[in-house]
Protein backbone atom coordinates (compact mmCIF):
# COMPACT_ATOMS: atom_id res chain seq x y z
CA UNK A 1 -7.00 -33.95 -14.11
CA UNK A 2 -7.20 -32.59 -10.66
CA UNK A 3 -4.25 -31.04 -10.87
CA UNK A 4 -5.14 -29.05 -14.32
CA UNK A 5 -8.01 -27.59 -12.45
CA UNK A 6 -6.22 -27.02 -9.35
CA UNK A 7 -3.93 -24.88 -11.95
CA UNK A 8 -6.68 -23.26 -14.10
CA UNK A 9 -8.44 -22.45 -10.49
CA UNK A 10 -5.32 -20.40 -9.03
CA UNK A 11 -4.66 -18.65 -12.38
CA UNK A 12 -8.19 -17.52 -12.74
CA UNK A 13 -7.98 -16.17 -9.23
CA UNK A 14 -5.37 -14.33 -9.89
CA UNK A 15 -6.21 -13.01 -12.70
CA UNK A 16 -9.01 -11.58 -10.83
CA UNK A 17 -6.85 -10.15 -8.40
CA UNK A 18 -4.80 -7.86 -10.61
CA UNK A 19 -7.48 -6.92 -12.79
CA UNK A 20 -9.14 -5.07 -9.55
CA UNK A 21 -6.00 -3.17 -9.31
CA UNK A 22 -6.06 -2.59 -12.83
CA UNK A 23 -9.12 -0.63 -12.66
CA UNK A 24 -8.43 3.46 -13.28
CA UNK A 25 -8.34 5.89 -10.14
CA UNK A 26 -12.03 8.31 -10.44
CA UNK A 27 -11.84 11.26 -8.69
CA UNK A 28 -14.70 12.51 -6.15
CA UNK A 29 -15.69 14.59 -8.95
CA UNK A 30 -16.70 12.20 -11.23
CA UNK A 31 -19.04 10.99 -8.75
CA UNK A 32 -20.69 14.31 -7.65
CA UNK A 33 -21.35 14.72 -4.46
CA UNK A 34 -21.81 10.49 -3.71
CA UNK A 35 -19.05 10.23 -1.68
CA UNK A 36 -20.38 6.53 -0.85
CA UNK A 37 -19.58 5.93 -4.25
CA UNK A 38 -16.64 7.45 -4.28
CA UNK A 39 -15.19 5.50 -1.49
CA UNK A 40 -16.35 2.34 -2.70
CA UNK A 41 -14.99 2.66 -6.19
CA UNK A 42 -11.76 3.68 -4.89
CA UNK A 43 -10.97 1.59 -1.72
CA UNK A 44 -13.03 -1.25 -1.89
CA UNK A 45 -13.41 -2.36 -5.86
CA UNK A 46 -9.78 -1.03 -5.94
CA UNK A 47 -8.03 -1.99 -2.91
CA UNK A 48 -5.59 -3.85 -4.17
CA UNK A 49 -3.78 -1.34 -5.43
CA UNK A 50 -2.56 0.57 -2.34
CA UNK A 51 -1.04 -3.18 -0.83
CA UNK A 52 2.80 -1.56 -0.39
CA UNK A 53 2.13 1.54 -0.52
CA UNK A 54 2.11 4.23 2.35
CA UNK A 55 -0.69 6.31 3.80
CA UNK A 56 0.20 9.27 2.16
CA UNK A 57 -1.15 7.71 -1.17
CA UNK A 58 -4.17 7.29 0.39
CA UNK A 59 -4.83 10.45 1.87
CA UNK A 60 -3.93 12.42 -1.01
CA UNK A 61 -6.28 9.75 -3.41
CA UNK A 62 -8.74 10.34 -0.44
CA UNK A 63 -9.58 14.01 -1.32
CA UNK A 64 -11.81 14.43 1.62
CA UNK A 65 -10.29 15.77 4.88
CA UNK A 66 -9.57 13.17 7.50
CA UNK A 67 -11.24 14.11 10.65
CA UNK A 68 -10.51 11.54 12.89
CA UNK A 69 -8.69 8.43 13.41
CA UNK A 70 -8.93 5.41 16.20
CA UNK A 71 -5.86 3.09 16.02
CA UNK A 72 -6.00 -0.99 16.38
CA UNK A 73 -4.14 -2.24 19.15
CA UNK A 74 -2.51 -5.71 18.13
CA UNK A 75 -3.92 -7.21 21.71
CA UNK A 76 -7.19 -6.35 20.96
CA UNK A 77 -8.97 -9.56 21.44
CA UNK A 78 -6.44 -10.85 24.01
CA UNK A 79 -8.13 -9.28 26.83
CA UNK A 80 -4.77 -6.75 27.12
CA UNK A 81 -5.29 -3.07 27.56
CA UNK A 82 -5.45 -1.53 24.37
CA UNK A 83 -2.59 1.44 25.70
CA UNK A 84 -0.54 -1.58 26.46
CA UNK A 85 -0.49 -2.74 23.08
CA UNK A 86 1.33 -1.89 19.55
CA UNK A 87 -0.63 -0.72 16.88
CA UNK A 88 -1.40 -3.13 13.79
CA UNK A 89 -3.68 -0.55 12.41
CA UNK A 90 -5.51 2.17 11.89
CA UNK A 91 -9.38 3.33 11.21
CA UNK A 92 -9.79 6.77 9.26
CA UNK A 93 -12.98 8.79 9.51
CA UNK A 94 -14.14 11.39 7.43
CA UNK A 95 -16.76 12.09 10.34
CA UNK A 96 -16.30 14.04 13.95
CA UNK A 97 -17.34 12.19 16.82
CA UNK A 98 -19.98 13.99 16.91
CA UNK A 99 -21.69 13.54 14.00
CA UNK A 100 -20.88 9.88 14.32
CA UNK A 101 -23.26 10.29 17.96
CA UNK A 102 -25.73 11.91 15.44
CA UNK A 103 -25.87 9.07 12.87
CA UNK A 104 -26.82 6.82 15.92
CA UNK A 105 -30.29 8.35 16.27
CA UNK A 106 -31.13 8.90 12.38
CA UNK A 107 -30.33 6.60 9.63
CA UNK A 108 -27.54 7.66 7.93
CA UNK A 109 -24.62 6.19 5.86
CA UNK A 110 -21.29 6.33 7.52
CA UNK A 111 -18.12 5.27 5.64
CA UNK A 112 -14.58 4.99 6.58
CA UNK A 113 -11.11 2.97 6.22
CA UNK A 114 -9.47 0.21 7.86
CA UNK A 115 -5.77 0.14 7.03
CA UNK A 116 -3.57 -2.39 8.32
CA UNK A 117 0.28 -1.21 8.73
CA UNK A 118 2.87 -4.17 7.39
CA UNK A 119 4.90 -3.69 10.29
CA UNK A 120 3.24 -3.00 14.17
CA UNK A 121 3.64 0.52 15.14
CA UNK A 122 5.14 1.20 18.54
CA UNK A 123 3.40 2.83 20.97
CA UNK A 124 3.58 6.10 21.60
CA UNK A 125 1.31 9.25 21.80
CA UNK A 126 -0.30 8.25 18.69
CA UNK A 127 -1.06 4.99 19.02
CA UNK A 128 -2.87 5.00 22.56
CA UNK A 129 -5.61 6.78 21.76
CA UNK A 130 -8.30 7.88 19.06
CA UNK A 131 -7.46 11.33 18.48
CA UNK A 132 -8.28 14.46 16.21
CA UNK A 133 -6.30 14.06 12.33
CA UNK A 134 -3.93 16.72 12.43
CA UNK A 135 -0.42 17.69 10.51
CA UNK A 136 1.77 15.78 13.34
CA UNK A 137 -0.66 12.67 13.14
CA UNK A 138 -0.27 12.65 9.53
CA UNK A 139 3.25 13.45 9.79
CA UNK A 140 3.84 10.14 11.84
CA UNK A 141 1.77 7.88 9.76
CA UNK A 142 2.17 9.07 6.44
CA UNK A 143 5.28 6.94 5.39
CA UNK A 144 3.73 3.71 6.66
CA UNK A 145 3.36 1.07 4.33
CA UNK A 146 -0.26 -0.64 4.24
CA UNK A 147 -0.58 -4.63 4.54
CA UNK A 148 -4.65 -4.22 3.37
CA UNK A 149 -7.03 -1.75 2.88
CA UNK A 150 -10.55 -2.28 3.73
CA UNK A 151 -13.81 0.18 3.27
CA UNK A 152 -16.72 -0.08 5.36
CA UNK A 153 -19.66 0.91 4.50
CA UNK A 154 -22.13 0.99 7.91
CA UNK A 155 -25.66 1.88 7.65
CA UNK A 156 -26.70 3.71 11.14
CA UNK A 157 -30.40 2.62 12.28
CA UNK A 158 -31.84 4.55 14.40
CA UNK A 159 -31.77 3.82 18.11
CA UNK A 160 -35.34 2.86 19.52
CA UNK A 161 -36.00 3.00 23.33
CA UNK A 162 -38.46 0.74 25.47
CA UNK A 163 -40.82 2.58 26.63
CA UNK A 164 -44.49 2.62 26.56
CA UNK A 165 -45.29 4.61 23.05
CA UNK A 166 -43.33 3.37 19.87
CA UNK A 167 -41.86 7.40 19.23
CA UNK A 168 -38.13 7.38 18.63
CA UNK A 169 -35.95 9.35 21.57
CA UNK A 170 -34.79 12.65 20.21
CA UNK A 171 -30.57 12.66 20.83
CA UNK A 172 -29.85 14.69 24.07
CA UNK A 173 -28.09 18.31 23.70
CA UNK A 174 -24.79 18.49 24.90
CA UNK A 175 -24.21 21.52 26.79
């Protein structure tokens, strides 16, 4: 008996797991302008579907400009530098740096990707460092093939200080 349910169990489960990777790519426009929804639909309720494929699917599914990356160092964790390590993957942001500063003091939505490489990237100019998304940085990462995809979906609070009135600190200009 146990072992009919044990059976039942795992085909049920995966049955599960290909329908999500059954479910039909939307693009942004059918979502407006709710690119939250967008992303959600397409990389979290479908992520499935880009295990074994490269990064180049994913950007051109993506059809919002990548802005900015930061890369996962596979010592992370192990108290190692993270220039010293390989890359096991990647973080994509739709966002600058600077609005991401901005989000910090307002509440705000930010969204981006976490896409872990099947093999570790060597490290090299590209992998030390969270950079700008440009043509080489695509270039380099765009044949990678992805292990797992993963959206995140972060809701910014804002910042409060401790001081003597309960007023939120207006974000510093940067000169």
């Amino acid at each position: 008996m146990r072992k009919i349910i044990l059976l039942l169990l795992l085909i049920i489960t995966s049955l599960s797991v290909k329908s999500q990777c059954e479910l039909p790519y939307k693009p942004l426009s059918a979502f407006g302008t709710d690119t939250v929804a967008f992303m959600a639909y397409n990389f979290k309720d479908r992520a499935d579907c880009y295990k074994g494929k490269t990064l180049k699917n994913i950007v051109d599914d993506l059809q919002i400009p990548v802005i900015y990356f930061t890369t996962d160092p596979v010592a992370r964790g192990r108290g190692m530098h993270p220039d010293s390590a390989n890359s096991s993957a990647i973080w994509i942001h739709i966002y600058t740096p600077d609005y991401i500063q901005y989000a910090m003091f307002t509440e705000n939505i930010l969204n981006y990707l976490y896409i872990e490489w099947e093999n570790i990237v060597p490290v090299n100019a590209y992998t030390k460092s969270n950079q700008d998304w440009n043509a080489e940085v695509y270039s380099y990462f765009k044949d990678k093939k992805i292990k797992s995809i993963k959206y995140t979906e972060r809701i910014m609070k804002p910042k409060r200080t401790a001081t003597k009135s309960t007023k939120q600190r207006k974000p510093r200009r940067r000169n």
